[in-house]
PDB file of N, CA and C in Angstrom:
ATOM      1  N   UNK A   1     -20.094  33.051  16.622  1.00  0.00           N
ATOM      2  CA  UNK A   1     -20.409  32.190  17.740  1.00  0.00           C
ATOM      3  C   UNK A   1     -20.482  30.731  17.263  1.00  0.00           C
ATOM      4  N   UNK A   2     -19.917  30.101  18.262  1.00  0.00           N
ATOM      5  CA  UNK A   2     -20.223  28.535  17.906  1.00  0.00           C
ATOM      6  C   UNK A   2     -20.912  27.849  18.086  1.00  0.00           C
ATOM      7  N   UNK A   3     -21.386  26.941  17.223  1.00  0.00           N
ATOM      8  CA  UNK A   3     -22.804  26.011  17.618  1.00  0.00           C
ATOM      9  C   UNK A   3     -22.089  25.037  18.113  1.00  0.00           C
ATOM     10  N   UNK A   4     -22.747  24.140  18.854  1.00  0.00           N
ATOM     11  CA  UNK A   4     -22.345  23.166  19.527  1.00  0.00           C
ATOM     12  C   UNK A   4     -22.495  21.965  19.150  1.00  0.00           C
ATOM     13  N   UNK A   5     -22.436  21.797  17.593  1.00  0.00           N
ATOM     14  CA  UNK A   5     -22.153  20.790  16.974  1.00  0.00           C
ATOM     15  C   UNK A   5     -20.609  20.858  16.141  1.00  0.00           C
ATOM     16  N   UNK A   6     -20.117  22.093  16.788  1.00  0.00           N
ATOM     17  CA  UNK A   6     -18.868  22.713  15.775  1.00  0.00           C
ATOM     18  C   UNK A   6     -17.676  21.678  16.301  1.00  0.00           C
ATOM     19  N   UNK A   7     -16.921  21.695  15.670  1.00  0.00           N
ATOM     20  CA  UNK A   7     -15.450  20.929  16.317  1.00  0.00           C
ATOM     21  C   UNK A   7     -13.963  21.308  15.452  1.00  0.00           C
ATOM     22  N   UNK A   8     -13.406  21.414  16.060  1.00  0.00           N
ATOM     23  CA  UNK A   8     -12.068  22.015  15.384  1.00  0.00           C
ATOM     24  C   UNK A   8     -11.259  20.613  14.570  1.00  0.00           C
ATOM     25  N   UNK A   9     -10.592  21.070  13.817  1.00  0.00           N
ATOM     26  CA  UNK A   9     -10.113  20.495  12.929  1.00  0.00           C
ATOM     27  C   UNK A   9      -9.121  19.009  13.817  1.00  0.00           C
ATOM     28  N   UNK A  10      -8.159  19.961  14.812  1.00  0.00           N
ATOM     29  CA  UNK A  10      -7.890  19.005  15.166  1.00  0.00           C
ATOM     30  C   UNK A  10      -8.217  17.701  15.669  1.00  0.00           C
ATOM     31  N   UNK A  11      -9.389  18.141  16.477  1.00  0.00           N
ATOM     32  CA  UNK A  11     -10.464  16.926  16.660  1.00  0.00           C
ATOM     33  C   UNK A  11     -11.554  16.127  15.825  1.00  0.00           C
ATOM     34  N   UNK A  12     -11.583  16.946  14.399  1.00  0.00           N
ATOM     35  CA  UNK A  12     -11.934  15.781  13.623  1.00  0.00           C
ATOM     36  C   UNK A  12     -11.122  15.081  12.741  1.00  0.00           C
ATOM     37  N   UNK A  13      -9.845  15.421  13.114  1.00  0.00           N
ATOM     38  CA  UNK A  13      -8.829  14.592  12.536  1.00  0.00           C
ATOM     39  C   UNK A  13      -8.785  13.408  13.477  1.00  0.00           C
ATOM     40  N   UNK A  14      -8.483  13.688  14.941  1.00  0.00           N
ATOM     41  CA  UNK A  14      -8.224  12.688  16.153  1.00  0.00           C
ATOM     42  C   UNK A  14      -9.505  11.557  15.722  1.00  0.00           C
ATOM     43  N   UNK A  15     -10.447  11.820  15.601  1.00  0.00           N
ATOM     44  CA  UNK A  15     -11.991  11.369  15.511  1.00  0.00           C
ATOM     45  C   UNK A  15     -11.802  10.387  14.255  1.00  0.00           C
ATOM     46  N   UNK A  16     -11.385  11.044  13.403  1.00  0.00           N
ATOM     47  CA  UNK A  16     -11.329  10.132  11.859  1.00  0.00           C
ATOM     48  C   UNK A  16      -9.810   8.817  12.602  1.00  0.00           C
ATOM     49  N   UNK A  17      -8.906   9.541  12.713  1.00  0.00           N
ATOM     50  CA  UNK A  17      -7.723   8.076  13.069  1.00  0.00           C
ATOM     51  C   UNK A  17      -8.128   7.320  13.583  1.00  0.00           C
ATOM     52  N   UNK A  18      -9.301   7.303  15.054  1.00  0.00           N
ATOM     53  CA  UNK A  18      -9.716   6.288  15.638  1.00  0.00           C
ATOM     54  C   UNK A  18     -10.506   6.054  15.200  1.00  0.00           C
ATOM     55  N   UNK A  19     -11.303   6.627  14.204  1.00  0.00           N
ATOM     56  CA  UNK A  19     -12.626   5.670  13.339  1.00  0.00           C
ATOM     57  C   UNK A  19     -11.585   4.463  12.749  1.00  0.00           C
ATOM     58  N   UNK A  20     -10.585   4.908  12.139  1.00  0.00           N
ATOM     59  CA  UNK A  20     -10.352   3.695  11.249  1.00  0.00           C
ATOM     60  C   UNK A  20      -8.749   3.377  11.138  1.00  0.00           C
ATOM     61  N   UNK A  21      -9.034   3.561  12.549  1.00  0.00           N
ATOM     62  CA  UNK A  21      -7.741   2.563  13.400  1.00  0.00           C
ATOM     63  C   UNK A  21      -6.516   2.793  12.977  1.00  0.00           C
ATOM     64  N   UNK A  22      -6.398   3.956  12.712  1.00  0.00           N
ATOM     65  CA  UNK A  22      -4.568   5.028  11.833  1.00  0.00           C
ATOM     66  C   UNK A  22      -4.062   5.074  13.160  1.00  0.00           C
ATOM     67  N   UNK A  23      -4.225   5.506  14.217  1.00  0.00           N
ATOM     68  CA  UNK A  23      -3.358   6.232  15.013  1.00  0.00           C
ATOM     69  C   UNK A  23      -2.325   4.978  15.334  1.00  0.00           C
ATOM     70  N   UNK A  24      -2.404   4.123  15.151  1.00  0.00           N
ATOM     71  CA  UNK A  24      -0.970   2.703  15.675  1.00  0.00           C
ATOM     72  C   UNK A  24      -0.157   3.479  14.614  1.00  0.00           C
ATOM     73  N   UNK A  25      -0.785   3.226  13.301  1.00  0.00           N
ATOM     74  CA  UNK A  25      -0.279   3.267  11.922  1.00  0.00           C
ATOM     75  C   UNK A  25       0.900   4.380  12.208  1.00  0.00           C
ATOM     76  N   UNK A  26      -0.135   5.666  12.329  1.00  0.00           N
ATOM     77  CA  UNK A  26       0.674   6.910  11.880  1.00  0.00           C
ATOM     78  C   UNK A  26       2.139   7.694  12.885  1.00  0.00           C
ATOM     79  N   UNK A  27       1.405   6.432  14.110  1.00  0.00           N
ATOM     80  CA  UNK A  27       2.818   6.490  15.464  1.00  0.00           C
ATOM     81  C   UNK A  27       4.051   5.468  14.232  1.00  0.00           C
ATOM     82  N   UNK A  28       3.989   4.851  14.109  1.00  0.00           N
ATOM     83  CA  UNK A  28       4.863   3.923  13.451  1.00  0.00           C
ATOM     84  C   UNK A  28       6.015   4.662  12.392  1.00  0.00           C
ATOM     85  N   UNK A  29       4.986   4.570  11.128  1.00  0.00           N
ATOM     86  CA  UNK A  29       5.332   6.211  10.617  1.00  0.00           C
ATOM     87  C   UNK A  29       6.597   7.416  11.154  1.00  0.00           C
ATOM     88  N   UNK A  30       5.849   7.745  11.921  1.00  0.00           N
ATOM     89  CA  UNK A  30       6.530   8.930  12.649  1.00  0.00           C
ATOM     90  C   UNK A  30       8.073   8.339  13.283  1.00  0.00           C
ATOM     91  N   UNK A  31       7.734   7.564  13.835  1.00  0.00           N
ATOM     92  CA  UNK A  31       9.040   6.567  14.474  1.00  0.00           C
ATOM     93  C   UNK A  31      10.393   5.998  13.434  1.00  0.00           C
ATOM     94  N   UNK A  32       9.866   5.660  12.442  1.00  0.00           N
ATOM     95  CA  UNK A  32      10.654   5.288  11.014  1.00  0.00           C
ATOM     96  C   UNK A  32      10.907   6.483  10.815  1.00  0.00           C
ATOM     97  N   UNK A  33      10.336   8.076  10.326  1.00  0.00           N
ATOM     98  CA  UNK A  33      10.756   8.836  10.065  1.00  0.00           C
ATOM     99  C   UNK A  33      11.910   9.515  11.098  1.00  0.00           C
ATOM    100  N   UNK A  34      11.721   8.911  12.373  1.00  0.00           N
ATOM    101  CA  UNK A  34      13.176   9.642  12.724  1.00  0.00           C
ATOM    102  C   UNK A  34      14.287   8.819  13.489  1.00  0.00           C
ATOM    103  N   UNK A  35      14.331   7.840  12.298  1.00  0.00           N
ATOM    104  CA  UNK A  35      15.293   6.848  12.212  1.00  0.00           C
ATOM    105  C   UNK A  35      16.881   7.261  12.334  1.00  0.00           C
ATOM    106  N   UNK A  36      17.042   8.512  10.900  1.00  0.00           N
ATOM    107  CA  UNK A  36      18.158   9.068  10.863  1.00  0.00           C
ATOM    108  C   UNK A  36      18.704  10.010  12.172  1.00  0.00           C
ATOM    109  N   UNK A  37      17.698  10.578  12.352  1.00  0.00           N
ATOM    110  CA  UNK A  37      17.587  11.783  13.824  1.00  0.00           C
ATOM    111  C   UNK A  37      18.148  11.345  15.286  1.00  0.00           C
ATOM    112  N   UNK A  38      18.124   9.948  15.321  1.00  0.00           N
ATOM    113  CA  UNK A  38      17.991   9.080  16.578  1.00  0.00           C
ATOM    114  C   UNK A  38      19.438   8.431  16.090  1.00  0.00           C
ATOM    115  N   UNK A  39      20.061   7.647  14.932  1.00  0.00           N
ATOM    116  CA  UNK A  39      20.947   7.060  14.730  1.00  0.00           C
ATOM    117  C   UNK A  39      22.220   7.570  14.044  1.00  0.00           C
ATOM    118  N   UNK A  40      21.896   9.047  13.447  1.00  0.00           N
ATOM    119  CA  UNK A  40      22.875   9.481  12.338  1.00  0.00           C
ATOM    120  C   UNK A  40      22.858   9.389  10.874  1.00  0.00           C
ATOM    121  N   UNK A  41      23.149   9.778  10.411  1.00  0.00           N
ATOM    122  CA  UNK A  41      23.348  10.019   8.765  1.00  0.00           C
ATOM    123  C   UNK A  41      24.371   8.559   8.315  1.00  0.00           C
ATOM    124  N   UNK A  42      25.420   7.980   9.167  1.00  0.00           N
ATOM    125  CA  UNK A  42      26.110   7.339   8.916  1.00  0.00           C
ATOM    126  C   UNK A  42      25.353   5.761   8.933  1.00  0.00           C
ATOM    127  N   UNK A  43      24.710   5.552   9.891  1.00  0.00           N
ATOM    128  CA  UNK A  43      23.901   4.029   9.825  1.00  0.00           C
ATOM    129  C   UNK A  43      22.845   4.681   8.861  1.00  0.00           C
ATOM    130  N   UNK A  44      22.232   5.315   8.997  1.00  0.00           N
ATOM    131  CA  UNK A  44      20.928   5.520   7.999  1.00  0.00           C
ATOM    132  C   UNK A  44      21.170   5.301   6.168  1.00  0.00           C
ATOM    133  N   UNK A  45      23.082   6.004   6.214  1.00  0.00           N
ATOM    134  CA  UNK A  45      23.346   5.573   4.675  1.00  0.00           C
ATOM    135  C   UNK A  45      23.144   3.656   4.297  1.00  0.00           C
ATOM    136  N   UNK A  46      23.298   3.059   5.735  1.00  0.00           N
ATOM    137  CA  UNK A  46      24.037   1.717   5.525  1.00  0.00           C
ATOM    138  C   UNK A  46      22.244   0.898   5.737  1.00  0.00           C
ATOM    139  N   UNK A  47      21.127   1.624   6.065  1.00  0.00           N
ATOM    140  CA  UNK A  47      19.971   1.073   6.647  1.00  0.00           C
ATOM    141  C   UNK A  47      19.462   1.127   4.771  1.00  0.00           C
ATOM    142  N   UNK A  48      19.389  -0.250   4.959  1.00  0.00           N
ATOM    143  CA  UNK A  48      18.362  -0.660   3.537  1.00  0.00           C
ATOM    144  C   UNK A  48      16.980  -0.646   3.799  1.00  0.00           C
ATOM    145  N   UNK A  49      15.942  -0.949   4.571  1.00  0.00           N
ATOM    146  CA  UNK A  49      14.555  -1.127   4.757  1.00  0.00           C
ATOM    147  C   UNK A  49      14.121  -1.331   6.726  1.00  0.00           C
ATOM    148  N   UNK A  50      13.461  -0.649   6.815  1.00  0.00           N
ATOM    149  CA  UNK A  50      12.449  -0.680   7.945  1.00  0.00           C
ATOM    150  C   UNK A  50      11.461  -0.802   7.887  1.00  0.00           C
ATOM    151  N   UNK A  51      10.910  -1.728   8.533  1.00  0.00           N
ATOM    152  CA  UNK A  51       9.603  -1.932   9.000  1.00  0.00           C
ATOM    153  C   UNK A  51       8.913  -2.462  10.734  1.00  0.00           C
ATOM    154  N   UNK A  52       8.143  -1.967  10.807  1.00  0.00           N
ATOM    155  CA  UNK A  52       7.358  -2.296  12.594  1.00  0.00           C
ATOM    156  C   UNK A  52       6.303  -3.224  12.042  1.00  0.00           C
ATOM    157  N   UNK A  53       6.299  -4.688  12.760  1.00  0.00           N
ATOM    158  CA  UNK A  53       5.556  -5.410  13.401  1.00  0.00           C
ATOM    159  C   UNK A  53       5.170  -6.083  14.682  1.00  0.00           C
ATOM    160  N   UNK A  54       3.953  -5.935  15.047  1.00  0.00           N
ATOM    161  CA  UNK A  54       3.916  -6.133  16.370  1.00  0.00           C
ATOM    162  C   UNK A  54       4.681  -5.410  16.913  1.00  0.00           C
ATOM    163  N   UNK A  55       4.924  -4.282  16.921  1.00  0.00           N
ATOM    164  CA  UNK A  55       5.884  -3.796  18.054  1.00  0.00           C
ATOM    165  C   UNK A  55       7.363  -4.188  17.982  1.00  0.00           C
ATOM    166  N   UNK A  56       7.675  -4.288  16.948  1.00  0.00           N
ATOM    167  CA  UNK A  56       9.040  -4.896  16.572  1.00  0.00           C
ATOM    168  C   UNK A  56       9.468  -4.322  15.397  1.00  0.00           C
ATOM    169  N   UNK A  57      10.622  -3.267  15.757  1.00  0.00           N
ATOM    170  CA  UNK A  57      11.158  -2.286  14.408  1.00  0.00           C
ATOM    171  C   UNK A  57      12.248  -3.846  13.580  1.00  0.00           C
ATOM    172  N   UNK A  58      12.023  -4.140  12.471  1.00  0.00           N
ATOM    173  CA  UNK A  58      12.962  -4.841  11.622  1.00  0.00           C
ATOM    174  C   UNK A  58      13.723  -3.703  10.678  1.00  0.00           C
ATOM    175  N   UNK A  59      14.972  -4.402  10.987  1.00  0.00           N
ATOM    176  CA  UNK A  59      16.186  -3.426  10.385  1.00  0.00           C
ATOM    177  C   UNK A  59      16.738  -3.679   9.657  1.00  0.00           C
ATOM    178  N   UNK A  60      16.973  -3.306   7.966  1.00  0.00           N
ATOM    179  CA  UNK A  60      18.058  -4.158   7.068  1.00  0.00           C
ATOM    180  C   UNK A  60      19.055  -3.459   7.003  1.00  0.00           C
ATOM    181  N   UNK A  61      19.942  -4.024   7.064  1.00  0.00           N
ATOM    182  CA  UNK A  61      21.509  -3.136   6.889  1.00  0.00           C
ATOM    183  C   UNK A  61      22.211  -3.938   5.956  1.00  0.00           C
ATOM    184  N   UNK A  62      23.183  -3.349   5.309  1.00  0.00           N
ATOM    185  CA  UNK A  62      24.121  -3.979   3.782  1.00  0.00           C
ATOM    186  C   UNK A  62      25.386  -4.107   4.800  1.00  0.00           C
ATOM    187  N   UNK A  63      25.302  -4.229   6.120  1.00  0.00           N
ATOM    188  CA  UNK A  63      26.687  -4.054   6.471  1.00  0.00           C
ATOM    189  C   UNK A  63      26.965  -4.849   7.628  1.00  0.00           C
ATOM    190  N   UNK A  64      27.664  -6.207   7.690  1.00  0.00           N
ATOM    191  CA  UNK A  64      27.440  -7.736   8.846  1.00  0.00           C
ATOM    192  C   UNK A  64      27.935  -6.606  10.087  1.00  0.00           C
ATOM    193  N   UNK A  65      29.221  -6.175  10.063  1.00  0.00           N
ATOM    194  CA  UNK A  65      30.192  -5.383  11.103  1.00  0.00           C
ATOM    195  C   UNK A  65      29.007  -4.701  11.998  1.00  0.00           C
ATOM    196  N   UNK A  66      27.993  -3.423  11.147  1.00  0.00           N
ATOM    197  CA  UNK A  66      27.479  -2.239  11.247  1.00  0.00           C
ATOM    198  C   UNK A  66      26.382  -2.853  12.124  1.00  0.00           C
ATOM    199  N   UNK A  67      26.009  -4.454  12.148  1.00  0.00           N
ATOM    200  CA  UNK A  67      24.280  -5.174  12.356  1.00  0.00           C
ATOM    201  C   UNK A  67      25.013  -5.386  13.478  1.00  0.00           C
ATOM    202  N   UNK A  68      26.130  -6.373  13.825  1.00  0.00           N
ATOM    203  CA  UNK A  68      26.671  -6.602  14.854  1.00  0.00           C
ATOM    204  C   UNK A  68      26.766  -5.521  16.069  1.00  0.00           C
ATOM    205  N   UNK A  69      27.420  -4.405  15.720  1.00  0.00           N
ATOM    206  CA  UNK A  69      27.462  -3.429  16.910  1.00  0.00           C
ATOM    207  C   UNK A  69      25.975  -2.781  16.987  1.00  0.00           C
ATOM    208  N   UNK A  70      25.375  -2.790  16.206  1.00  0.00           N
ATOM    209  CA  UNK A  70      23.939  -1.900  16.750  1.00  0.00           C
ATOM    210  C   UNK A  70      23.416  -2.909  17.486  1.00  0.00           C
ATOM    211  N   UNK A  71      23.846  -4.123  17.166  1.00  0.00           N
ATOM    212  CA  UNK A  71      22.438  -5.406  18.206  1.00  0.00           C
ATOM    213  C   UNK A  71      23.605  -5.062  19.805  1.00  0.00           C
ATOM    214  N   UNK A  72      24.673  -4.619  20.266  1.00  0.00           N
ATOM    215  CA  UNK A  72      24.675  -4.269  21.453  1.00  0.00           C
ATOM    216  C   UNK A  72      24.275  -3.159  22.273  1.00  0.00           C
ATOM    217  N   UNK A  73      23.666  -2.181  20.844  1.00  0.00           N
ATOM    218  CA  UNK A  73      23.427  -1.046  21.363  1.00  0.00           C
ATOM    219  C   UNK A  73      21.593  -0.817  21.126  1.00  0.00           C
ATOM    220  N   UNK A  74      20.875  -2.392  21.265  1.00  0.00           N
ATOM    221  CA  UNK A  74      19.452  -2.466  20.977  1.00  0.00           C
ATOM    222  C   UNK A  74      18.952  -1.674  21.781  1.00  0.00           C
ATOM    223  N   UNK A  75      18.997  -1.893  23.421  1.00  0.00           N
ATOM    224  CA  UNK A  75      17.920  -1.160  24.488  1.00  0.00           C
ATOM    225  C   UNK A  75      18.241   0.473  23.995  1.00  0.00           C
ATOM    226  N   UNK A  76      19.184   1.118  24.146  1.00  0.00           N
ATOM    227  CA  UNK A  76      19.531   2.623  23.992  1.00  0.00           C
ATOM    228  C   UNK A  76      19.124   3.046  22.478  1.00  0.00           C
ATOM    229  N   UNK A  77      19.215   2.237  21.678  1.00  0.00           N
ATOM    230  CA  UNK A  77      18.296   2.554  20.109  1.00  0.00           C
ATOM    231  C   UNK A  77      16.492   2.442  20.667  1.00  0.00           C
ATOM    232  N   UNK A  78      16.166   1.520  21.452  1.00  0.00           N
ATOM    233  CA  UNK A  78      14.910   1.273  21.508  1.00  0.00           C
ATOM    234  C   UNK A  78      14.128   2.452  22.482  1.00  0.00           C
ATOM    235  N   UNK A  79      14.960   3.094  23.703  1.00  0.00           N
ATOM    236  CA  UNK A  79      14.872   3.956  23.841  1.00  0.00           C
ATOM    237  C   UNK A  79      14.297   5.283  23.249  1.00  0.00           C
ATOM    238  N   UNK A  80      15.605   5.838  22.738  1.00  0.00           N
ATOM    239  CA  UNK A  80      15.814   6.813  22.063  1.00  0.00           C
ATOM    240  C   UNK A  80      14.504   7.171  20.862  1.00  0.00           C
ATOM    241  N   UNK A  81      14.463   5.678  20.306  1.00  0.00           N
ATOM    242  CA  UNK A  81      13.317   5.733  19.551  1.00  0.00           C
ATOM    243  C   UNK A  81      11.777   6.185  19.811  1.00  0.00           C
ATOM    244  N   UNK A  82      11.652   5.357  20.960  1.00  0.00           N
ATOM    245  CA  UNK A  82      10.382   5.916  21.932  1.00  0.00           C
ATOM    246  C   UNK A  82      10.359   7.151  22.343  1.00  0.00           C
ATOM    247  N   UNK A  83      11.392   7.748  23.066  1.00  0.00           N
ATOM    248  CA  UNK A  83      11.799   8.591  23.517  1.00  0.00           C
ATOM    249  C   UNK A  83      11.213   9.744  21.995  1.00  0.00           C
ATOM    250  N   UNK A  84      11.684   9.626  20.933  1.00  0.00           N
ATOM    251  CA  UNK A  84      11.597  10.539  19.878  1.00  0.00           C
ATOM    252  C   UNK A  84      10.056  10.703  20.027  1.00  0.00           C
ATOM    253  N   UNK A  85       9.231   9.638  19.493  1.00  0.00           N
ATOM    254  CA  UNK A  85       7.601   9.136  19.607  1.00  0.00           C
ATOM    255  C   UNK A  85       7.080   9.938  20.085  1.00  0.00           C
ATOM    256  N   UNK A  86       7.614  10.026  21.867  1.00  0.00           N
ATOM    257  CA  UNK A  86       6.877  10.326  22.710  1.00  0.00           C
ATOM    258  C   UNK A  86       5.971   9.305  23.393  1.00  0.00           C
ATOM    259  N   UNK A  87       6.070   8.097  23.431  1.00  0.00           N
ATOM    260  CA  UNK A  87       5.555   7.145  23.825  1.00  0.00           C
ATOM    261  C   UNK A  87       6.204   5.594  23.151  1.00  0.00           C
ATOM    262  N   UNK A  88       5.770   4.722  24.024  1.00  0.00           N
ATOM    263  CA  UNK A  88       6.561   3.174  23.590  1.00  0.00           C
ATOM    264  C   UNK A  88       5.548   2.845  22.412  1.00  0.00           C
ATOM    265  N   UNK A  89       6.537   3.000  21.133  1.00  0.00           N
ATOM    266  CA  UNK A  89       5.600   2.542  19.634  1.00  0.00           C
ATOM    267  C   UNK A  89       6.224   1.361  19.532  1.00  0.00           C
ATOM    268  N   UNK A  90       7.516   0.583  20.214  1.00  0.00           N
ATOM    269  CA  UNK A  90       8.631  -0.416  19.708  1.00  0.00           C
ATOM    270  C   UNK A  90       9.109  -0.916  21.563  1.00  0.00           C
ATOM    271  N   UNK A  91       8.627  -2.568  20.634  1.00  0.00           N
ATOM    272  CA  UNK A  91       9.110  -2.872  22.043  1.00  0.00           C
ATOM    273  C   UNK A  91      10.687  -3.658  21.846  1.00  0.00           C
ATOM    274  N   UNK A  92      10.958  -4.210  20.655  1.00  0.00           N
ATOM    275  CA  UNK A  92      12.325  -4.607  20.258  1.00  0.00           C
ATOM    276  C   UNK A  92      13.003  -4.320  19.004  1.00  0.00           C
ATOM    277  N   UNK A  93      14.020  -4.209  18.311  1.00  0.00           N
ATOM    278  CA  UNK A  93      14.468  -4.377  17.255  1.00  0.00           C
ATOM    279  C   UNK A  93      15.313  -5.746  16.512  1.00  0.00           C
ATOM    280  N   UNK A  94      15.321  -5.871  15.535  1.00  0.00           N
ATOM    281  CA  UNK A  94      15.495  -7.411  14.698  1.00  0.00           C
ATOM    282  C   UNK A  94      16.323  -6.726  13.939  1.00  0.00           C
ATOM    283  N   UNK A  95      18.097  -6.677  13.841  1.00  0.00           N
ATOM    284  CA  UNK A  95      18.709  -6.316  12.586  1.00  0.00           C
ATOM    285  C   UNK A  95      18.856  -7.268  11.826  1.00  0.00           C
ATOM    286  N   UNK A  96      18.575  -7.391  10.918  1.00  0.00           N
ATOM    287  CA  UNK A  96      19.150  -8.579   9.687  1.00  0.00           C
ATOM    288  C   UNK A  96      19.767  -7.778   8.908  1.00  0.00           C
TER     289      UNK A  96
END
């Protein structure tokens, strides 16, 4: 029987992220990790570094051609990305 100070794991995990303010973090995270999933194996070979600030995925690519066509295909990457999430973690992307 359970005492009613008991709590399941999952909720003292939820409990600890918002103690110390992970859950932005670990959405972010998750979003970078399915970078390849959302874009392919083929940009992901050519993607040098990601990072989210403010709500802004920055993209390095080794490839001028490869930066050019993804910046027309920003909203449907920005999408897709959220879309993966499960919620808006990215409100734009920056290829350099």
């Amino acid at each position: 029987m359970k005492k009613s100070n008991d709590q399941t794991l999952k909720e003292v995990i939820n409990e600890l992220l918002e103690s110390y303010k992970l859950g932005d973090k670990l959405k972010e995270v998750r979003l970078i990790d399915s970078w390849e999933k959302v874009v392919g194996k083929l940009i992901n070979k050519h993607t040098k570094n990601l990072y989210i600030k403010k709500k802004v995925l920055f993209v390095k690519l080794d490839s001028a051609a490869l930066r050019n066509e993804l910046s027309y295909a920003r909203q449907k990457i920005i999408k897709a990305l959220n879309k993966e999430a499960k919620e808006e973690v990215i409100e734009d992307i920056v290829f350099k």
